[in-house]
C-alpha atoms as a PDB file:
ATOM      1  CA  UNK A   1     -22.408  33.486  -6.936  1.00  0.00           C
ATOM      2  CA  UNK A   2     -24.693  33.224  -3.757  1.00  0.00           C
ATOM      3  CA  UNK A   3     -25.143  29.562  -4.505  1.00  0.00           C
ATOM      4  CA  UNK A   4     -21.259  28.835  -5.305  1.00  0.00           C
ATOM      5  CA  UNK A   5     -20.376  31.022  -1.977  1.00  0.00           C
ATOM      6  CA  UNK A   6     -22.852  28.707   0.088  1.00  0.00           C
ATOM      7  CA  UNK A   7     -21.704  25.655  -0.902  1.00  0.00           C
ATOM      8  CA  UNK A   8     -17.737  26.904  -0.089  1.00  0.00           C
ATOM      9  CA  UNK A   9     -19.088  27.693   3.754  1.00  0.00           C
ATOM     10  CA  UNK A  10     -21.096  25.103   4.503  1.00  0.00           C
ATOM     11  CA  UNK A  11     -19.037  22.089   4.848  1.00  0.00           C
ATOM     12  CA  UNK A  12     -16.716  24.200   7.149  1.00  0.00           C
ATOM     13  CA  UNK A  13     -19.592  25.912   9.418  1.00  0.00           C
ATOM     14  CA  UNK A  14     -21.388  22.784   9.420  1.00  0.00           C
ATOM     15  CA  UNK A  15     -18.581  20.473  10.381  1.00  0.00           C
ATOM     16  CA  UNK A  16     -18.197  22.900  13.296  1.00  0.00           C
ATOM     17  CA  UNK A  17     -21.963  23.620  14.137  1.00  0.00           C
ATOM     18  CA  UNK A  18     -22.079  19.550  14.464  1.00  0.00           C
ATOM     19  CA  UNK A  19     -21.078  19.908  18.088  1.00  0.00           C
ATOM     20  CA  UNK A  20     -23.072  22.294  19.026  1.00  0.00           C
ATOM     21  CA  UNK A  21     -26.446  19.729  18.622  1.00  0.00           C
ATOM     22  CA  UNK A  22     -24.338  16.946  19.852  1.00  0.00           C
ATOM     23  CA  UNK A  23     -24.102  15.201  16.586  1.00  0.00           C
ATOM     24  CA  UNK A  24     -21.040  12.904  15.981  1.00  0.00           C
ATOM     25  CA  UNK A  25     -20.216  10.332  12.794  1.00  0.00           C
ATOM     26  CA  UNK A  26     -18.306   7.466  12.554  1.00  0.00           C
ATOM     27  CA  UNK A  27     -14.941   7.971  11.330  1.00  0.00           C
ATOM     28  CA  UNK A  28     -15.834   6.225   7.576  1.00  0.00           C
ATOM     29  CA  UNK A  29     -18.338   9.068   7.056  1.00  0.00           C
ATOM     30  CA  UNK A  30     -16.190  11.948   8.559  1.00  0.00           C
ATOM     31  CA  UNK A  31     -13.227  10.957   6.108  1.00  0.00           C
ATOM     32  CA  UNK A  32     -15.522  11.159   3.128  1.00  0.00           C
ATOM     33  CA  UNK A  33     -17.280  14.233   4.448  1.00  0.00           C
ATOM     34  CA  UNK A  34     -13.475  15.730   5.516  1.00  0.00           C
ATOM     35  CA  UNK A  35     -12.006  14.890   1.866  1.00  0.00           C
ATOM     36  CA  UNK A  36     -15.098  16.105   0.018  1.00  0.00           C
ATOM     37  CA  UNK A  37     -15.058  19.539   1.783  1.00  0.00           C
ATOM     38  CA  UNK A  38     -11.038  19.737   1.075  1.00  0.00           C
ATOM     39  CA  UNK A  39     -11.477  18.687  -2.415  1.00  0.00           C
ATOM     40  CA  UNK A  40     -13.937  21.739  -3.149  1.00  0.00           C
ATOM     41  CA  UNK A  41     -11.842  24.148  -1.291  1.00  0.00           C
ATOM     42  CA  UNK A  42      -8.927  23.573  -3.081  1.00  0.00           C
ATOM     43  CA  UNK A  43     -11.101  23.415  -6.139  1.00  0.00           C
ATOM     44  CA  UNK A  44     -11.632  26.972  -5.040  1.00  0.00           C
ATOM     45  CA  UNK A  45      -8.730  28.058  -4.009  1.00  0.00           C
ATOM     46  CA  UNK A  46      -6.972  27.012  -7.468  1.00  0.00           C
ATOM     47  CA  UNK A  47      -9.760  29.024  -9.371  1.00  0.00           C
ATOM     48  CA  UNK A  48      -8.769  32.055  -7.778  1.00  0.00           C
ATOM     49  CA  UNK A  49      -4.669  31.285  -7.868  1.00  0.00           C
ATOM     50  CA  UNK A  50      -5.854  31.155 -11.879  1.00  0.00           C
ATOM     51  CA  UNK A  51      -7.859  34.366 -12.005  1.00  0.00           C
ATOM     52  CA  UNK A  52      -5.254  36.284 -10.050  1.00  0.00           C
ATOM     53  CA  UNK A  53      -2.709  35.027 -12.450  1.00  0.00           C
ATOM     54  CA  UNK A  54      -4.590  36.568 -15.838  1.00  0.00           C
ATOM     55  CA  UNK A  55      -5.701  39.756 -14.107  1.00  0.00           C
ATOM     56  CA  UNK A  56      -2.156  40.482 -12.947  1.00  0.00           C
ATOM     57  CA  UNK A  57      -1.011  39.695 -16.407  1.00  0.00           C
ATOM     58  CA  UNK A  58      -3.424  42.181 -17.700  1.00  0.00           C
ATOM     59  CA  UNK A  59      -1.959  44.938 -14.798  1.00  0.00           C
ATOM     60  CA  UNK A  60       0.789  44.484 -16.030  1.00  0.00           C
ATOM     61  CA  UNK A  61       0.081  45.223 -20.141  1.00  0.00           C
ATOM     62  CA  UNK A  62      -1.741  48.441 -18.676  1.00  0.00           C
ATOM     63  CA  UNK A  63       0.795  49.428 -16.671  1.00  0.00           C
ATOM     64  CA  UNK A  64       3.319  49.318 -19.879  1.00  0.00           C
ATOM     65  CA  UNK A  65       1.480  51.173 -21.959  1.00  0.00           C
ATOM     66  CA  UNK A  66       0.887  54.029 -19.151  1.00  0.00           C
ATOM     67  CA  UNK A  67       3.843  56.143 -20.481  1.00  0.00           C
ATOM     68  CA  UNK A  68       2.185  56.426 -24.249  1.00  0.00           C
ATOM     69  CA  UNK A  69      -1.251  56.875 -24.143  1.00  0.00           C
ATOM     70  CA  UNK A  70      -2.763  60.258 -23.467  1.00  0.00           C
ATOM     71  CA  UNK A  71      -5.918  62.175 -23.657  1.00  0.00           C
ATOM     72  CA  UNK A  72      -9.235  60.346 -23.500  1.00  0.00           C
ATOM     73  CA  UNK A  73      -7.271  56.765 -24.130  1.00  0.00           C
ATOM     74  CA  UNK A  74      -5.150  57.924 -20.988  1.00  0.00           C
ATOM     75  CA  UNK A  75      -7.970  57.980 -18.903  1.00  0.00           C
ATOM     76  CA  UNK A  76      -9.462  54.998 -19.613  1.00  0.00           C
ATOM     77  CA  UNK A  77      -6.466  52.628 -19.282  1.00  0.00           C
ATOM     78  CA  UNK A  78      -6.206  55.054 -15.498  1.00  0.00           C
ATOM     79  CA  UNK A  79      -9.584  53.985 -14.741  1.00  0.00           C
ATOM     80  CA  UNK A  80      -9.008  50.103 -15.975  1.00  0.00           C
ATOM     81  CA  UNK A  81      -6.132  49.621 -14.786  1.00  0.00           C
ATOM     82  CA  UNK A  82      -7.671  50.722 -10.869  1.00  0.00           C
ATOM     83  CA  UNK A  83     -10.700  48.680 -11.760  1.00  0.00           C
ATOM     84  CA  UNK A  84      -7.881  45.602 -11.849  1.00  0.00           C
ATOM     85  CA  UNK A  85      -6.013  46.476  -8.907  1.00  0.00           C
ATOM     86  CA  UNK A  86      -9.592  46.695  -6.679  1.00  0.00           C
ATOM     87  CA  UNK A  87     -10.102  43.061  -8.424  1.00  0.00           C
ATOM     88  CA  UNK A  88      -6.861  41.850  -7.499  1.00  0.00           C
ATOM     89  CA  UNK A  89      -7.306  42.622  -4.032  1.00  0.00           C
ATOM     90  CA  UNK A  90     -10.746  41.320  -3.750  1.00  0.00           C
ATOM     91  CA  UNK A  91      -9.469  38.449  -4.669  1.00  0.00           C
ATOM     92  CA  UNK A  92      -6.743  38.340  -2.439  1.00  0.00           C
ATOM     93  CA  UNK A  93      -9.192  38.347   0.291  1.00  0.00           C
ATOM     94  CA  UNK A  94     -10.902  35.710  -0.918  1.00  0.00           C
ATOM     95  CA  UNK A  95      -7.996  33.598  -1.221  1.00  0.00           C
ATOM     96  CA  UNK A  96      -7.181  34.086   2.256  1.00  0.00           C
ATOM     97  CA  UNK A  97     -10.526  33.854   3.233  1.00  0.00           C
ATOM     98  CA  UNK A  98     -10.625  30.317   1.761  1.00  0.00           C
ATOM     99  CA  UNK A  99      -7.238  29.145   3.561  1.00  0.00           C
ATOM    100  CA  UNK A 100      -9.175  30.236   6.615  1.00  0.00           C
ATOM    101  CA  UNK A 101     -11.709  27.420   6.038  1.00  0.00           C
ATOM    102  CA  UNK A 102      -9.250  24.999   5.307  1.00  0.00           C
ATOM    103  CA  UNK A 103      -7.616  25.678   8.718  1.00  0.00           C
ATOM    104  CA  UNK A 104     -10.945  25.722  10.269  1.00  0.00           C
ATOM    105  CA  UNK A 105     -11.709  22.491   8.556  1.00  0.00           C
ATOM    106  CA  UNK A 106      -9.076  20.860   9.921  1.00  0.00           C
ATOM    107  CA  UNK A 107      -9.385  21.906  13.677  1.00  0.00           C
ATOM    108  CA  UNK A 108     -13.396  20.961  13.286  1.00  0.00           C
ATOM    109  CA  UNK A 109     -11.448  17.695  11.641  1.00  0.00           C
ATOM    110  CA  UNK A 110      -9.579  17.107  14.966  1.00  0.00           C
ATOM    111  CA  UNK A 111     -12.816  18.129  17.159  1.00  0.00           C
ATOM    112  CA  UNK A 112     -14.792  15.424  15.287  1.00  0.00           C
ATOM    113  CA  UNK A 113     -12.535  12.755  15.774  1.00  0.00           C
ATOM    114  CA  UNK A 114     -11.647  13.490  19.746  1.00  0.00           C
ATOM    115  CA  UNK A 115     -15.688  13.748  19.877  1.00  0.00           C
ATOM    116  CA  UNK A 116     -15.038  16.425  22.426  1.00  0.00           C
ATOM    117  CA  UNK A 117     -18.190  18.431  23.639  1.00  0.00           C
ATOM    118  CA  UNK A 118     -18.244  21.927  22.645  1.00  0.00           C
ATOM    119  CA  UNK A 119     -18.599  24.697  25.766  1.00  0.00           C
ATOM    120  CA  UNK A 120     -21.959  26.069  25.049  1.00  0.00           C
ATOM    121  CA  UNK A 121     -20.741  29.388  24.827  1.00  0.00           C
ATOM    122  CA  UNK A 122     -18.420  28.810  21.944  1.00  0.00           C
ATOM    123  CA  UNK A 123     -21.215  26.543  20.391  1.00  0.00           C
ATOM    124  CA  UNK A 124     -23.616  30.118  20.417  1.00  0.00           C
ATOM    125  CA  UNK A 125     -20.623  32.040  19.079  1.00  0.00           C
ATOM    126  CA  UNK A 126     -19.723  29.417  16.357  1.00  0.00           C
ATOM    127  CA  UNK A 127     -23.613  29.883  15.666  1.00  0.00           C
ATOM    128  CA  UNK A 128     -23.495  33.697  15.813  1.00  0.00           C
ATOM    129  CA  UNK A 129     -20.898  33.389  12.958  1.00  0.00           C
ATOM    130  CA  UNK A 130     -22.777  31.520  11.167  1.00  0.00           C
ATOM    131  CA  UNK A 131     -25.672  33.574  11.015  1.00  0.00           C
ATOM    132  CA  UNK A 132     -22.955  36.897  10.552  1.00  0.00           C
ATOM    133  CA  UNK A 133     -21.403  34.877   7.605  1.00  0.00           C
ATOM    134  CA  UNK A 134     -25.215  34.439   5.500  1.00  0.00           C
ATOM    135  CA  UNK A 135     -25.660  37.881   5.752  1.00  0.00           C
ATOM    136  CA  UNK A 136     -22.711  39.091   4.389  1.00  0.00           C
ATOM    137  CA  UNK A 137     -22.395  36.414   1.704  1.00  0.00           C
ATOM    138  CA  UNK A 138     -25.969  37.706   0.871  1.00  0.00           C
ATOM    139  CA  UNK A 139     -24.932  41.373   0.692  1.00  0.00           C
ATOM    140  CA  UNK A 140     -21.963  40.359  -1.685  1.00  0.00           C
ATOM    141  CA  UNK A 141     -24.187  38.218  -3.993  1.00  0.00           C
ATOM    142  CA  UNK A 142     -26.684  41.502  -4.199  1.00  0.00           C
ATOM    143  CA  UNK A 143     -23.928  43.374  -5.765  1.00  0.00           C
ATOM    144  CA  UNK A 144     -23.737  40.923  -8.794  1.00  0.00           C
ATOM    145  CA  UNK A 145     -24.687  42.367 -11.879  1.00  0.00           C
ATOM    146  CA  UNK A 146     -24.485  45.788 -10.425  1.00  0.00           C
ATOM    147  CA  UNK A 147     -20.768  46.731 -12.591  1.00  0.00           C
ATOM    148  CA  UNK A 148     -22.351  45.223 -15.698  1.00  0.00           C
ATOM    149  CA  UNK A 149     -25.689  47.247 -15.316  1.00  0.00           C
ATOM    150  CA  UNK A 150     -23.280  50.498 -14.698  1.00  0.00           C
ATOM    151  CA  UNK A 151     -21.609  49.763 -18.042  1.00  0.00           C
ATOM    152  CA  UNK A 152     -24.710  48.888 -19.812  1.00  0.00           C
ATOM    153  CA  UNK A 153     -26.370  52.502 -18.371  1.00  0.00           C
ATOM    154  CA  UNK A 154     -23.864  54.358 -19.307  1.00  0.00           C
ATOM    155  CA  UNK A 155     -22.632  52.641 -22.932  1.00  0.00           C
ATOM    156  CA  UNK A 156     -22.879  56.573 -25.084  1.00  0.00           C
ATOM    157  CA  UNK A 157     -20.962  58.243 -21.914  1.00  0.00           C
ATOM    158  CA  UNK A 158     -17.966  55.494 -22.332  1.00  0.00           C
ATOM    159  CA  UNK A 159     -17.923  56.589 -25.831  1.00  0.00           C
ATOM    160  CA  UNK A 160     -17.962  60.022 -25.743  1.00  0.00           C
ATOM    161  CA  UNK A 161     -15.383  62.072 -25.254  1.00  0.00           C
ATOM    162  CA  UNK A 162     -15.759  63.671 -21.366  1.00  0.00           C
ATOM    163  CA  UNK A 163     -13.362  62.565 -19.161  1.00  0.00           C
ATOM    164  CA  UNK A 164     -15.443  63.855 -16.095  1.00  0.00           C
ATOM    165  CA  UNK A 165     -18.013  61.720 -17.294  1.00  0.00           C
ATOM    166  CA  UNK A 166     -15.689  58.963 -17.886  1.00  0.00           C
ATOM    167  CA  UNK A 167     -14.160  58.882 -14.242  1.00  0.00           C
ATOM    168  CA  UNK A 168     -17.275  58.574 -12.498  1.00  0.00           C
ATOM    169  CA  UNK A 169     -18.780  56.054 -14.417  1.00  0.00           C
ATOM    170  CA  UNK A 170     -15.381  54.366 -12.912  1.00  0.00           C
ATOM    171  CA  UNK A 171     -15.907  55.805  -9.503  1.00  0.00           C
ATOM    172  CA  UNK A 172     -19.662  54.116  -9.400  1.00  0.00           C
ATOM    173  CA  UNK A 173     -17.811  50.810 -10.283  1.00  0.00           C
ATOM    174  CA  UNK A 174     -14.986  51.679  -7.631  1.00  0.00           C
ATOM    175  CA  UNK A 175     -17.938  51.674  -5.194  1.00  0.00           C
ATOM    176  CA  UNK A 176     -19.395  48.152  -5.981  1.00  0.00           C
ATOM    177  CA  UNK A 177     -15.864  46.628  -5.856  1.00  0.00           C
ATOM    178  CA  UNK A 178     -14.791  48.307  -2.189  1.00  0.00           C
ATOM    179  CA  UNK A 179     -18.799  47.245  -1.168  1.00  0.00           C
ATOM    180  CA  UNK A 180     -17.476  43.759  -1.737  1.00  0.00           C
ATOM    181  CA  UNK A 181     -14.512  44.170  -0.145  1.00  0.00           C
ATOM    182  CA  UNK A 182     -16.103  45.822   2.921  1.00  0.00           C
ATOM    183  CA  UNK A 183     -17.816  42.410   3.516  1.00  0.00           C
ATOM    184  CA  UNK A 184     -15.289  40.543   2.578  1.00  0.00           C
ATOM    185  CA  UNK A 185     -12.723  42.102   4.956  1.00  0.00           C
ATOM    186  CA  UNK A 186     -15.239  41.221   7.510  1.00  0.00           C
ATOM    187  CA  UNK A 187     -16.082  37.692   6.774  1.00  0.00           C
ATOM    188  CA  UNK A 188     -11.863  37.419   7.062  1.00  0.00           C
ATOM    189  CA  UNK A 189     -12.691  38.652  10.727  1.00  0.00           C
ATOM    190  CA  UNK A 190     -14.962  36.243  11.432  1.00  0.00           C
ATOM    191  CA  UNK A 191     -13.383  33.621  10.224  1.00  0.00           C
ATOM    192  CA  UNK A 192     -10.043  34.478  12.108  1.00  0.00           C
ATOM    193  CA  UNK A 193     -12.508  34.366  15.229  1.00  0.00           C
ATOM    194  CA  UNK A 194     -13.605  30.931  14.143  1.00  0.00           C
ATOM    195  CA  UNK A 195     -11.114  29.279  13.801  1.00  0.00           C
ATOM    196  CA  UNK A 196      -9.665  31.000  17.207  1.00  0.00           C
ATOM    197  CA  UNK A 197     -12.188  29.537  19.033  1.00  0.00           C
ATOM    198  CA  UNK A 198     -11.859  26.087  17.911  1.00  0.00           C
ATOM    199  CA  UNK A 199      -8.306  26.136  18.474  1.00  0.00           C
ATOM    200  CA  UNK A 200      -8.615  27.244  22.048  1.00  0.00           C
ATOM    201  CA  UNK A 201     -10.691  24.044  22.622  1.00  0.00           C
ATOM    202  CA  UNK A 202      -9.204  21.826  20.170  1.00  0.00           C
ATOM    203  CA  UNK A 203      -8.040  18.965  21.779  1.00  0.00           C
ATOM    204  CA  UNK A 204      -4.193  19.845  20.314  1.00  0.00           C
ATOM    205  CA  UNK A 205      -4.129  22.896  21.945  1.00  0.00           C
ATOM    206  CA  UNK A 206      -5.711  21.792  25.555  1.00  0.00           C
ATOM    207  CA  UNK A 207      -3.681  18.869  25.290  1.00  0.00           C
ATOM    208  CA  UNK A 208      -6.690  16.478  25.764  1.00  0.00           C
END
């Protein structure tokens, strides 16, 4: 996960860090590079269209069978189906995370090609993100494993009987899923500031 969430970021941070150390291509290279990127994004993007699309068919077989299950069954198909709604909206985030990077793709796209210096403040804050960006993909790749290892842990307790017991093996799960979101919410943030900045010196929007 670390290593697939990498390779999503860097053609986007990099095509925008190239400014900052003066760097320019010719325009061959940056189409290739520029197509490349997109191609993997989209790759992306369409993976996670495709996930979305199972888990909210599996919602929505939960959700039918709310009004006839009861007891010990009733609490499990509770806890799963609030295990798939924290999915689903983790993965809404990353959706929208990823149509950030296309949009910031594009305005580092238009940068390249104008070859117009960045200010050297927004180079340090484009840099600053950067740096923000690692550590949070790093804190979201620590959590893998973690809801398999909670499962694993407590296999007799999700056979028994005890609903108490039941719950907060879900609740320890609900915890790992809203850690991911936490970070992912604020990679969204960042991003949003990314791609602000480059717009503000874009040479579409300063008419350059």
């Amino acid at each position: 996960m670390k290593r697939a969430m990498r390779n999503i970021l860097a053609p986007i941070m990099a095509a925008a860090l190239l400014f900052s150390f003066g760097i320019t291509a010719s325009a061959a290279s940056g189409r290739e590079i520029g197509d490349a990127s997109a191609a993997r994004l989209q790759s992306s993007l369409e993976k996670i269209e495709k996930r979305t699309a199972s888990l909210e068919e599996k919602l929505a077989n939960g959700l039918s069978r709310l009004d006839t299950a009861s007891g010990i069954r009733l609490v499990f198909l509770e806890g799963r189906i609030k295990l798939l709604e924290n999915r689903l909206a983790n993965l809404s985030l990353k959706a929208a995370n990823v149509q950030l990077r296309i949009s910031i793709q594009e305005t580092a796209a238009a940068l390249k090609q104008s070859k117009s210096p960045l200010p050297g403040d927004t180079a340090a804050a484009l840099k600053s993100s950067r740096g923000q960006i690692e550590r949070l993909v790093d804190s979201i790749a620590a959590t893998k494993g973690r809801i398999r290892d909670i499962l694993s842990r407590n296999k007799e307790v999700m056979k028994s009987k005890d609903p108490g017991a039941i719950e907060d093996v879900f609740r320890q799960i609900y915890d790992v899923q809203a850690e991911r979101k936490q970070a992912l919410t604020e990679i969204n943030g960042i991003l949003q500031n990314v791609r602000e900045l480059l717009t503000a010196v874009s040479p579409q929007t300063t008419g350059a």
